[in-house]
Protein backbone atom coordinates (compact mmCIF):
# COMPACT_ATOMS: atom_id res chain seq x y z
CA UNK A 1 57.93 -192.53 92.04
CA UNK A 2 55.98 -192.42 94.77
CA UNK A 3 57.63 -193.04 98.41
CA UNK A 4 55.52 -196.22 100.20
CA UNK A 5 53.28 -196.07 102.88
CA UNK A 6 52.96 -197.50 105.95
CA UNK A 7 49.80 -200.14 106.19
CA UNK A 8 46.83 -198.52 108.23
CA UNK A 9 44.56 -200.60 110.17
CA UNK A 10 40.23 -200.06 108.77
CA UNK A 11 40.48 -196.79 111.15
CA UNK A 12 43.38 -195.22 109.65
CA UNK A 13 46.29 -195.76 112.56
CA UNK A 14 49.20 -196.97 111.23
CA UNK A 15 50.53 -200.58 112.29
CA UNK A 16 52.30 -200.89 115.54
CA UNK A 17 55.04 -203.90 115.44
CA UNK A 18 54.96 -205.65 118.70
CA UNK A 19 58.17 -207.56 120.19
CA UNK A 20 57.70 -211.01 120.71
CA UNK A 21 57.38 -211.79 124.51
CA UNK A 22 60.08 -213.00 126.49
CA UNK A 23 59.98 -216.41 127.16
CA UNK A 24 61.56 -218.68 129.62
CA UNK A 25 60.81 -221.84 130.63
CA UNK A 26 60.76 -223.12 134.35
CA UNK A 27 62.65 -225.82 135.60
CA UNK A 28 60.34 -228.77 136.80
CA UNK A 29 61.03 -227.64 140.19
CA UNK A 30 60.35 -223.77 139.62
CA UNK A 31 57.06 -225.32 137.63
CA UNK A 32 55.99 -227.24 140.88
CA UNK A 33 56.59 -224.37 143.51
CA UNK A 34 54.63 -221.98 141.03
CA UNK A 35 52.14 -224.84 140.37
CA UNK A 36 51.66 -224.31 144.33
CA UNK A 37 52.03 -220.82 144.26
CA UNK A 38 49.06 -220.14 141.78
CA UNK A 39 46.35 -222.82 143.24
CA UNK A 40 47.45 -223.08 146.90
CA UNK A 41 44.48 -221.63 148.58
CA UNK A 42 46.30 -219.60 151.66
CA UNK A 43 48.53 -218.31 149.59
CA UNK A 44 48.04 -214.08 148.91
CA UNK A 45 45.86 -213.07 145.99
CA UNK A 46 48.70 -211.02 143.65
CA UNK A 47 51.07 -214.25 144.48
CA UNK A 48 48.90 -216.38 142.93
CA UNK A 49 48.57 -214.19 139.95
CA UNK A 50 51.95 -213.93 139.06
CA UNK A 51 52.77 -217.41 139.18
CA UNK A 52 49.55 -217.87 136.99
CA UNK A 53 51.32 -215.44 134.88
CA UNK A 54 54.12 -217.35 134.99
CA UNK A 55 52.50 -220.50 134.08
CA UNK A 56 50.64 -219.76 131.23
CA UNK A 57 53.52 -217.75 129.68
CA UNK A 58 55.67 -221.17 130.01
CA UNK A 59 52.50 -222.84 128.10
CA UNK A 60 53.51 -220.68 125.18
CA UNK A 61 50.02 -218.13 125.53
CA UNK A 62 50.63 -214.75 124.30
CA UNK A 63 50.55 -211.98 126.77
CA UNK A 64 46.92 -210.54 125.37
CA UNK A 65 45.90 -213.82 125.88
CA UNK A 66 46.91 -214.36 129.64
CA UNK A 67 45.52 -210.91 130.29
CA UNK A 68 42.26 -211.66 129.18
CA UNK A 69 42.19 -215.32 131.04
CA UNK A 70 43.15 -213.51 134.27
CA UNK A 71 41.38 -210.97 134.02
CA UNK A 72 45.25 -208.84 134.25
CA UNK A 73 46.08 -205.43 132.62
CA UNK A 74 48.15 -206.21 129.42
CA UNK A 75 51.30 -203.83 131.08
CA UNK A 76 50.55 -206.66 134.24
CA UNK A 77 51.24 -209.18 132.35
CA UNK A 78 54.39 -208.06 130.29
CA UNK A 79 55.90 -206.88 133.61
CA UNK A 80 56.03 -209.95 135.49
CA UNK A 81 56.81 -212.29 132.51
CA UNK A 82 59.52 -210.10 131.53
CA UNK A 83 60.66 -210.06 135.29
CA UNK A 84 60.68 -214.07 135.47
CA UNK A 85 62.28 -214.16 132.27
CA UNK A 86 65.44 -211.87 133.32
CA UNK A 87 65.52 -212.48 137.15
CA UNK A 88 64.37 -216.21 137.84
CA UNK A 89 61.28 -217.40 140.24
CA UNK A 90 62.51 -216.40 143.76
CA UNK A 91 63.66 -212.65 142.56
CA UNK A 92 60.89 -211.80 140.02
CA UNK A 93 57.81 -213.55 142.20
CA UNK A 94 58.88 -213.15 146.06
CA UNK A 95 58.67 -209.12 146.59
CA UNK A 96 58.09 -207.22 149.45
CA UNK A 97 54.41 -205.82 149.76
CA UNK A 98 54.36 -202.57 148.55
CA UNK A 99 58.17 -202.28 147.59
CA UNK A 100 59.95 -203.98 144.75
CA UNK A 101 62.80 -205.13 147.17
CA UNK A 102 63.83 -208.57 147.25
CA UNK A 103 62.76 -210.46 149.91
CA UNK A 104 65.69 -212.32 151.85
């Protein structure tokens, strides 16, 4: 008998099995302060992105999919949905610039 092989993609790489992404959803208060968070105009550039993160992931999008309407790296994405997922919306979101410290 032959042993069986793994299924190759058209350019010969074997199939890569991708864990499904974390998902949790926001309470309708979290939803409204990222709601604010991702569209309030003064409001820092990579907060807004992470709550949009954060929003679309709670929309059920896949994380390719929020990458490519945010114009985010893939690893972007994964990291901060996984972070909201695990930590909650005032430890994953609220960093300090430049550190991943919790800000107080």
């Amino acid at each position: 008998m032959r042993a069986a092989k793994k299924p190759l993609l058209r350019i010969g790489l074997p199939v890569l099995s991708v864990a499904p992404a974390r998902a949790k959803a926001p309470t309708p208060a979290e939803r409204e302060r990222l709601k604010r968070m991702a569209y309030g105009p003064k409001n820092e550039h990579r907060l807004r992105m992470r709550a949009q993160v954060v929003l679309h992931a709670a929309r059920g999008r896949s994380n390719a999919r929020i990458a490519r309407e945010t114009g985010l790296h893939l690893d972007t994405v994964r990291t901060w949905r996984n972070r909201f997922a695990a930590l909650g919306l005032t430890a994953a979101l609220l960093t300090e610039p430049g550190t991943m410290a919790v800000r107080v």
